[in-house]
N, C-alpha and C. Protein backbone atom coordinates (compact mmCIF):
# COMPACT_ATOMS: atom_id res chain seq x y z
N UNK A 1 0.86 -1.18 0.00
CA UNK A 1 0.00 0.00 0.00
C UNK A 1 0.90 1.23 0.00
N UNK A 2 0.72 1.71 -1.11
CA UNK A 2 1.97 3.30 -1.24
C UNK A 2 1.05 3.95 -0.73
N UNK A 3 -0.46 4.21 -0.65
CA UNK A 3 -1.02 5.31 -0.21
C UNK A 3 -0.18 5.53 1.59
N UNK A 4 0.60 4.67 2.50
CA UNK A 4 0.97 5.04 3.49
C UNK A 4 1.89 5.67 3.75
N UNK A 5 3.00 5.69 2.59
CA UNK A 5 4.28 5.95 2.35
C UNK A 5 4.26 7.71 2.26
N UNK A 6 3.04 7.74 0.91
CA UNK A 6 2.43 9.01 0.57
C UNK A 6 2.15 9.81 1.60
N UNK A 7 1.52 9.40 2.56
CA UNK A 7 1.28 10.35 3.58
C UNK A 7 1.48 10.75 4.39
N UNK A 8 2.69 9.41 4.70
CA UNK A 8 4.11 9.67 5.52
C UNK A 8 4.88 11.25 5.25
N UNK A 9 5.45 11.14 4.09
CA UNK A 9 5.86 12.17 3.13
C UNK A 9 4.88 13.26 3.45
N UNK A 10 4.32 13.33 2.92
CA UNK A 10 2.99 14.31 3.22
C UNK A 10 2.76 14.92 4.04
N UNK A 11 2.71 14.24 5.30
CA UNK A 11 2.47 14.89 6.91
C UNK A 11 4.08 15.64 7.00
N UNK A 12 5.15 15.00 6.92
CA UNK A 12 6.18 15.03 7.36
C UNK A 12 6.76 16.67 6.75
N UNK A 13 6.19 16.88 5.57
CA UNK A 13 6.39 17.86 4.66
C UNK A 13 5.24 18.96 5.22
N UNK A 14 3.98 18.61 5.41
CA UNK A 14 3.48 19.74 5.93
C UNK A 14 3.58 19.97 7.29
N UNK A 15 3.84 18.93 8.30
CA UNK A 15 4.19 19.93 9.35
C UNK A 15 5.93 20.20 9.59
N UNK A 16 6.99 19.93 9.05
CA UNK A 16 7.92 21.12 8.64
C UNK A 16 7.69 22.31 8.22
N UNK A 17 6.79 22.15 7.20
CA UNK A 17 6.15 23.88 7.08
C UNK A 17 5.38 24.76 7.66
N UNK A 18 4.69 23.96 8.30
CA UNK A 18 3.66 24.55 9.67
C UNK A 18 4.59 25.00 10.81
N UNK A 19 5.47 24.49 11.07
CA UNK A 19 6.48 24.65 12.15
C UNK A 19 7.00 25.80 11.81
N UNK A 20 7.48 25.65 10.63
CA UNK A 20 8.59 27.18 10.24
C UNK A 20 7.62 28.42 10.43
N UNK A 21 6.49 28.16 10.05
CA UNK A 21 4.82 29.57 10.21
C UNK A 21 4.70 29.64 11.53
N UNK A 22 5.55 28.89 12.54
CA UNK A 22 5.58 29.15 14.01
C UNK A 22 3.79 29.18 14.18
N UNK A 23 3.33 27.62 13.73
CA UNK A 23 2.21 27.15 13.73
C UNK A 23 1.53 26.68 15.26
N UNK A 24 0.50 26.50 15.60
CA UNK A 24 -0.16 25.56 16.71
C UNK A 24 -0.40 24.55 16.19
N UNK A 25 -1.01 24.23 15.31
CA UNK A 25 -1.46 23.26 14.68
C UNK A 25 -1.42 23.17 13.39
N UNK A 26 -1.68 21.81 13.06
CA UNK A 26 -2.13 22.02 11.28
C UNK A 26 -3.59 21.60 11.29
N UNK A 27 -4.08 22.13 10.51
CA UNK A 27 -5.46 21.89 10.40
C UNK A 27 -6.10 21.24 9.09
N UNK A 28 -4.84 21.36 7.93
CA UNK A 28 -5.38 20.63 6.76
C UNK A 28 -3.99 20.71 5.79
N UNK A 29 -4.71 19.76 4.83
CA UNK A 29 -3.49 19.25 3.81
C UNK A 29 -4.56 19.28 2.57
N UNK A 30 -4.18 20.10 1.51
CA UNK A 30 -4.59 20.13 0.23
C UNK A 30 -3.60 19.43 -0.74
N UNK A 31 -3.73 18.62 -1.79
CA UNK A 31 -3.21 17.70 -2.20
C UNK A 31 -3.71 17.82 -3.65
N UNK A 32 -2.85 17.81 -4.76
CA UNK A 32 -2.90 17.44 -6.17
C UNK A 32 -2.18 16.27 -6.61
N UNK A 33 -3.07 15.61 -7.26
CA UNK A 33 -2.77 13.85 -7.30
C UNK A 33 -3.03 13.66 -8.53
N UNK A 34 -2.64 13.11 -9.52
CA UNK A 34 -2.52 13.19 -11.03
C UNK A 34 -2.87 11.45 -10.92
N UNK A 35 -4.02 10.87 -11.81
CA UNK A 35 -4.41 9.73 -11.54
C UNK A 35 -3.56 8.32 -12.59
N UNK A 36 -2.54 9.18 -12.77
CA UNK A 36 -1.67 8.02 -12.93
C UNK A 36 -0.53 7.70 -12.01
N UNK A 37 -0.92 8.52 -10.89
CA UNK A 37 -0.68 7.80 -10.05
C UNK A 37 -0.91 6.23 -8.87
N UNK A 38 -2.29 6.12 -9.62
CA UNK A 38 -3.47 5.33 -9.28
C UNK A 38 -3.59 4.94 -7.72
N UNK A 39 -3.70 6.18 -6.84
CA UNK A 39 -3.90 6.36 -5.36
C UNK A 39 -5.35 6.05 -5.05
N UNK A 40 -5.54 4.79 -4.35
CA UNK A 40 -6.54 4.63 -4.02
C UNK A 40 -7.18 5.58 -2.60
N UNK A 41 -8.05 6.50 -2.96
CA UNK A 41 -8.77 7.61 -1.77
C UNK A 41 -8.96 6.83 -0.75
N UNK A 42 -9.78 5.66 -0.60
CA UNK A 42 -9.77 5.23 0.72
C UNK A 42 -8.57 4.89 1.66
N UNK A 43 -7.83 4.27 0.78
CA UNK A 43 -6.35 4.02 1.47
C UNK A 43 -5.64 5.10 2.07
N UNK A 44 -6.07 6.27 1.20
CA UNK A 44 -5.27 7.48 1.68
C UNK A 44 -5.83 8.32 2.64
N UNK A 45 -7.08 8.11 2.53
CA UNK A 45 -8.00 9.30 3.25
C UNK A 45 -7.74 8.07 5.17
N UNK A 46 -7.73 6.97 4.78
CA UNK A 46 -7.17 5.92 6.22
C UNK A 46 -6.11 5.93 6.78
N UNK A 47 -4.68 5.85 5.61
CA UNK A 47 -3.84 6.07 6.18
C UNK A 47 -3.72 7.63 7.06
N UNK A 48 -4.23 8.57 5.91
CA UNK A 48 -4.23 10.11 6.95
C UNK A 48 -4.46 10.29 8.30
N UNK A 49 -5.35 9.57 8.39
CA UNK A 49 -6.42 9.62 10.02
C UNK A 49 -5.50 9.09 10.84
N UNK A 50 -4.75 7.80 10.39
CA UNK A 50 -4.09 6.87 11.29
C UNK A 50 -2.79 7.65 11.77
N UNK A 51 -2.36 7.95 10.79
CA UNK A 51 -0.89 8.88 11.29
C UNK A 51 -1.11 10.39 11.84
N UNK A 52 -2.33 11.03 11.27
CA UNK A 52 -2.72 12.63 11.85
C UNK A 52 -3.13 12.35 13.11
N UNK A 53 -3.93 11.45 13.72
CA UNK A 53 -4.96 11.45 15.12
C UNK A 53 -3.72 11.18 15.87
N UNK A 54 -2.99 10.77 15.30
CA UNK A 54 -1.46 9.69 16.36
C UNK A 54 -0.80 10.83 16.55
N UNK A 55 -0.62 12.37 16.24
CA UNK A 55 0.35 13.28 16.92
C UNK A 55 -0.86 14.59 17.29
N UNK A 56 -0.71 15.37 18.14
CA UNK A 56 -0.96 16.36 19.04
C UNK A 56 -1.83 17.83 17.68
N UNK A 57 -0.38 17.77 16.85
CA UNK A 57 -0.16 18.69 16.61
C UNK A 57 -1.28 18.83 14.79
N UNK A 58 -1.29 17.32 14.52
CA UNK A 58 -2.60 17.34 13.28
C UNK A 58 -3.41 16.79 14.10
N UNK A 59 -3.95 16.34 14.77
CA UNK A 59 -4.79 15.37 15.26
C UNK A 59 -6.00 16.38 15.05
N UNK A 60 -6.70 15.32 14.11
CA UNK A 60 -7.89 16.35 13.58
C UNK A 60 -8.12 17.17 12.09
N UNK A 61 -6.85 17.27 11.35
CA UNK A 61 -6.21 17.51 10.30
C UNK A 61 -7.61 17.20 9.27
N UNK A 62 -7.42 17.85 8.28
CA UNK A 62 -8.47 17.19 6.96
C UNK A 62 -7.53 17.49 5.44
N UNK A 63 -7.37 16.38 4.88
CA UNK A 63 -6.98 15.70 4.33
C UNK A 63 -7.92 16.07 2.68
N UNK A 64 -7.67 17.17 2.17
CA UNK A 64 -8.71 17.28 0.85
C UNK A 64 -7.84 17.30 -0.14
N UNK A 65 -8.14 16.19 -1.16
CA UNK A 65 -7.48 15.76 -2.45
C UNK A 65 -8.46 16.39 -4.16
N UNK A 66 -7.18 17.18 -4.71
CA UNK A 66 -7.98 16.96 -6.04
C UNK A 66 -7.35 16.01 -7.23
N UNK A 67 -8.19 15.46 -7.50
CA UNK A 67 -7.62 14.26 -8.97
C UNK A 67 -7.76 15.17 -10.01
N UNK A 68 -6.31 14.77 -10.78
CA UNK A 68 -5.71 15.67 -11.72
C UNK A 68 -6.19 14.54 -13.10
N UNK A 69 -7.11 15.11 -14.02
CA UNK A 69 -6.92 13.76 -15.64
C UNK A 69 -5.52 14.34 -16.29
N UNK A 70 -5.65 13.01 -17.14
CA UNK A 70 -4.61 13.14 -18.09
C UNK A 70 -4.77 13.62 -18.49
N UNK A 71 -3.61 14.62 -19.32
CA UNK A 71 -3.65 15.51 -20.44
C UNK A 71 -2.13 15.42 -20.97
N UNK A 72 -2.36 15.33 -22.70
CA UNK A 72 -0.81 15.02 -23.38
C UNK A 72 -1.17 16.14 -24.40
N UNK A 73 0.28 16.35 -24.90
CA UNK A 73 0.65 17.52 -26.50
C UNK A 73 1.26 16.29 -27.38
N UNK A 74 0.65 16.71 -28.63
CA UNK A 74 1.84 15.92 -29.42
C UNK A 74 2.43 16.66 -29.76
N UNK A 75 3.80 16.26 -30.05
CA UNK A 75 4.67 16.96 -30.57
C UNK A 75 4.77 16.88 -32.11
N UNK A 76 3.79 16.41 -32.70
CA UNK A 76 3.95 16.68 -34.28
C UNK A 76 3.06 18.19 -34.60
N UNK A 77 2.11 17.63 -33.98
CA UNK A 77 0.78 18.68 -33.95
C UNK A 77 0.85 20.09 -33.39
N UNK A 78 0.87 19.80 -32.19
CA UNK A 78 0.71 20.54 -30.89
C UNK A 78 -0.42 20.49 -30.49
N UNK A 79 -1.32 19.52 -30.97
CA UNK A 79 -2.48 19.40 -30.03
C UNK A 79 -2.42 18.76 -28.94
N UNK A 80 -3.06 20.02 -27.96
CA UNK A 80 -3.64 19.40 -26.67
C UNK A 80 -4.86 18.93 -26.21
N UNK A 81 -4.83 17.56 -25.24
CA UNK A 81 -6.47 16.83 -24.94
C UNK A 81 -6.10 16.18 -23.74
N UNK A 82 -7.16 16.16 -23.14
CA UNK A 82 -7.84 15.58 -21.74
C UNK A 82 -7.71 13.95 -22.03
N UNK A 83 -7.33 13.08 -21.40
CA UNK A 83 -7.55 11.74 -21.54
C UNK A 83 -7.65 10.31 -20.84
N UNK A 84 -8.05 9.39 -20.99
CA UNK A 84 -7.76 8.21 -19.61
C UNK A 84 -6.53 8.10 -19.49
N UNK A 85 -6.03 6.89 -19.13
CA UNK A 85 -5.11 6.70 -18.50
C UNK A 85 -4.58 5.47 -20.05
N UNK A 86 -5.33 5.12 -20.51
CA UNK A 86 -4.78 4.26 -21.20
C UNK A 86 -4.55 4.78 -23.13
N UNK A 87 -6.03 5.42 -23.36
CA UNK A 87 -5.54 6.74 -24.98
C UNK A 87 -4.76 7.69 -25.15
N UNK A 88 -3.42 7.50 -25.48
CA UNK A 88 -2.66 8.71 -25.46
C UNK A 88 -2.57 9.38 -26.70
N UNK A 89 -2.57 8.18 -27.70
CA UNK A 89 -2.61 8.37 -29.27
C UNK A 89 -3.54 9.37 -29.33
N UNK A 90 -2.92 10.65 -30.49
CA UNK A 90 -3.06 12.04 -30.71
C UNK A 90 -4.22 12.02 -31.55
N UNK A 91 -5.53 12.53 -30.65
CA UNK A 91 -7.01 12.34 -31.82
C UNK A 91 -6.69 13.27 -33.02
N UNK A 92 -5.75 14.27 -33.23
CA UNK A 92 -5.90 14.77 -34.19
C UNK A 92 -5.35 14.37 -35.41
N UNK A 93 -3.93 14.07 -35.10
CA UNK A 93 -2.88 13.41 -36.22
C UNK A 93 -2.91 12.22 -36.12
N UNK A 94 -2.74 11.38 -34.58
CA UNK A 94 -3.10 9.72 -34.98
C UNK A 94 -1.38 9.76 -34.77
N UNK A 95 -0.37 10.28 -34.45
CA UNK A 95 0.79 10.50 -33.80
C UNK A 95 0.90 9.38 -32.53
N UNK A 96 1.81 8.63 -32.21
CA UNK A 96 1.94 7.34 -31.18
C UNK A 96 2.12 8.13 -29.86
N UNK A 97 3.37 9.17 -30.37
CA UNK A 97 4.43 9.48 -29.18
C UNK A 97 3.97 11.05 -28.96
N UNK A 98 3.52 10.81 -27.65
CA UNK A 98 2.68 11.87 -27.16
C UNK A 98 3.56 12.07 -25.53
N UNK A 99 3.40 13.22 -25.66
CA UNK A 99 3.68 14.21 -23.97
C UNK A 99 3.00 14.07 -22.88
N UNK A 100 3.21 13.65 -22.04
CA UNK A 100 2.50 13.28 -20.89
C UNK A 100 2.45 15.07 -20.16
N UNK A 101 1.27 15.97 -19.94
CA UNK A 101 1.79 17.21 -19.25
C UNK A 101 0.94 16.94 -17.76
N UNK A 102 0.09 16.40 -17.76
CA UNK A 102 -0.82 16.64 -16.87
C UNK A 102 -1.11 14.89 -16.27
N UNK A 103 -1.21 14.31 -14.95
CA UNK A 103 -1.91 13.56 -14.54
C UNK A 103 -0.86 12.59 -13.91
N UNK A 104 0.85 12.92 -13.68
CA UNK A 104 1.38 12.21 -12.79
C UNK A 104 2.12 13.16 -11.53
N UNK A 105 1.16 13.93 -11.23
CA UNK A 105 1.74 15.09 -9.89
C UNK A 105 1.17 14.47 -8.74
N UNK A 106 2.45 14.71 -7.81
CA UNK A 106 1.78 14.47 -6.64
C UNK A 106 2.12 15.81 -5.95
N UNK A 107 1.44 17.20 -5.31
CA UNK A 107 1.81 17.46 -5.01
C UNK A 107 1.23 18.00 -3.61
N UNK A 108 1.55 19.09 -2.69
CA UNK A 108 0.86 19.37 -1.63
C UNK A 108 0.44 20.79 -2.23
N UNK A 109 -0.47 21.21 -2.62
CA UNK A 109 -0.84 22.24 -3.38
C UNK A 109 -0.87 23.63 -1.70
N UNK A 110 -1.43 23.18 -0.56
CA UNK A 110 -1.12 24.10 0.25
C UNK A 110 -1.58 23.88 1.59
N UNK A 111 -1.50 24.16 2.66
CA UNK A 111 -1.75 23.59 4.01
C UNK A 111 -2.04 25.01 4.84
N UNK A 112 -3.24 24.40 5.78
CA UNK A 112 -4.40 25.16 6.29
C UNK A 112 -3.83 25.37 7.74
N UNK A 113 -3.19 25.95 8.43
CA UNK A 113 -2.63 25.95 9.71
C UNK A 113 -3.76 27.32 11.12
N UNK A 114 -3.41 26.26 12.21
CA UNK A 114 -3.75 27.51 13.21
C UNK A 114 -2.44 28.60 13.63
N UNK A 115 -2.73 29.38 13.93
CA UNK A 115 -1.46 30.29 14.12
C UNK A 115 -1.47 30.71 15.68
N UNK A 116 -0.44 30.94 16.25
CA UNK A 116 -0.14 30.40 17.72
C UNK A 116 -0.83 31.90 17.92
């Protein structure tokens, strides 16, 4: 289960940054997740609880994720499109080798803190 690893990372990263804001608490974790990453929400939204309730300082934390779709350019074309995870091939030209721009981020887009 990587969703635990993820949020290991995650916590660990936002409350270093909460700390440096000479924080009380953290109160939330906003999250951009690109779904080729293929993070299962329940796993993650479980692991969160399990590791946030377990320290002082998130305990209570909320945990809000947005899923990012795919999106590729070809580079023959330059067309850009929205797509699953498995059509990358370029609807316009029919081009193989396509740009992945959008849908493998993981990132912490920004964190919700109390201030002492």
């Amino acid at each position: 289960m990587h969703e635990l690893s993820i949020v290991t990372n995650v916590l660990d990263t936002a409350v270093s940054h909460a700390k440096q804001q000479h924080a009380s608490r953290l109160l939330g974790v906003n999250l951009r997740i690109g779904e080729y990453k293929e993070v299962v929400d329940d796993a993650l939204q479980f692991s969160f609880r399990i590791l946030a309730d377990d320290n002082e300082f998130t305990n209570g934390a909320k945990l809000n994720v947005e899923y990012v779709k795919p999106s590729s350019i070809c580079p023959d074309c330059g067309h850009e499109w929205e797509h699953d995870m498995f059509h990358r091939k370029c609807p316009e030209c029919g081009c193989d080798w396509t740009i992945l721009v959008h849908g493998s981020e993981l990132e912490i887009s920004s964190i919700e803190i109390e201030e002492e």
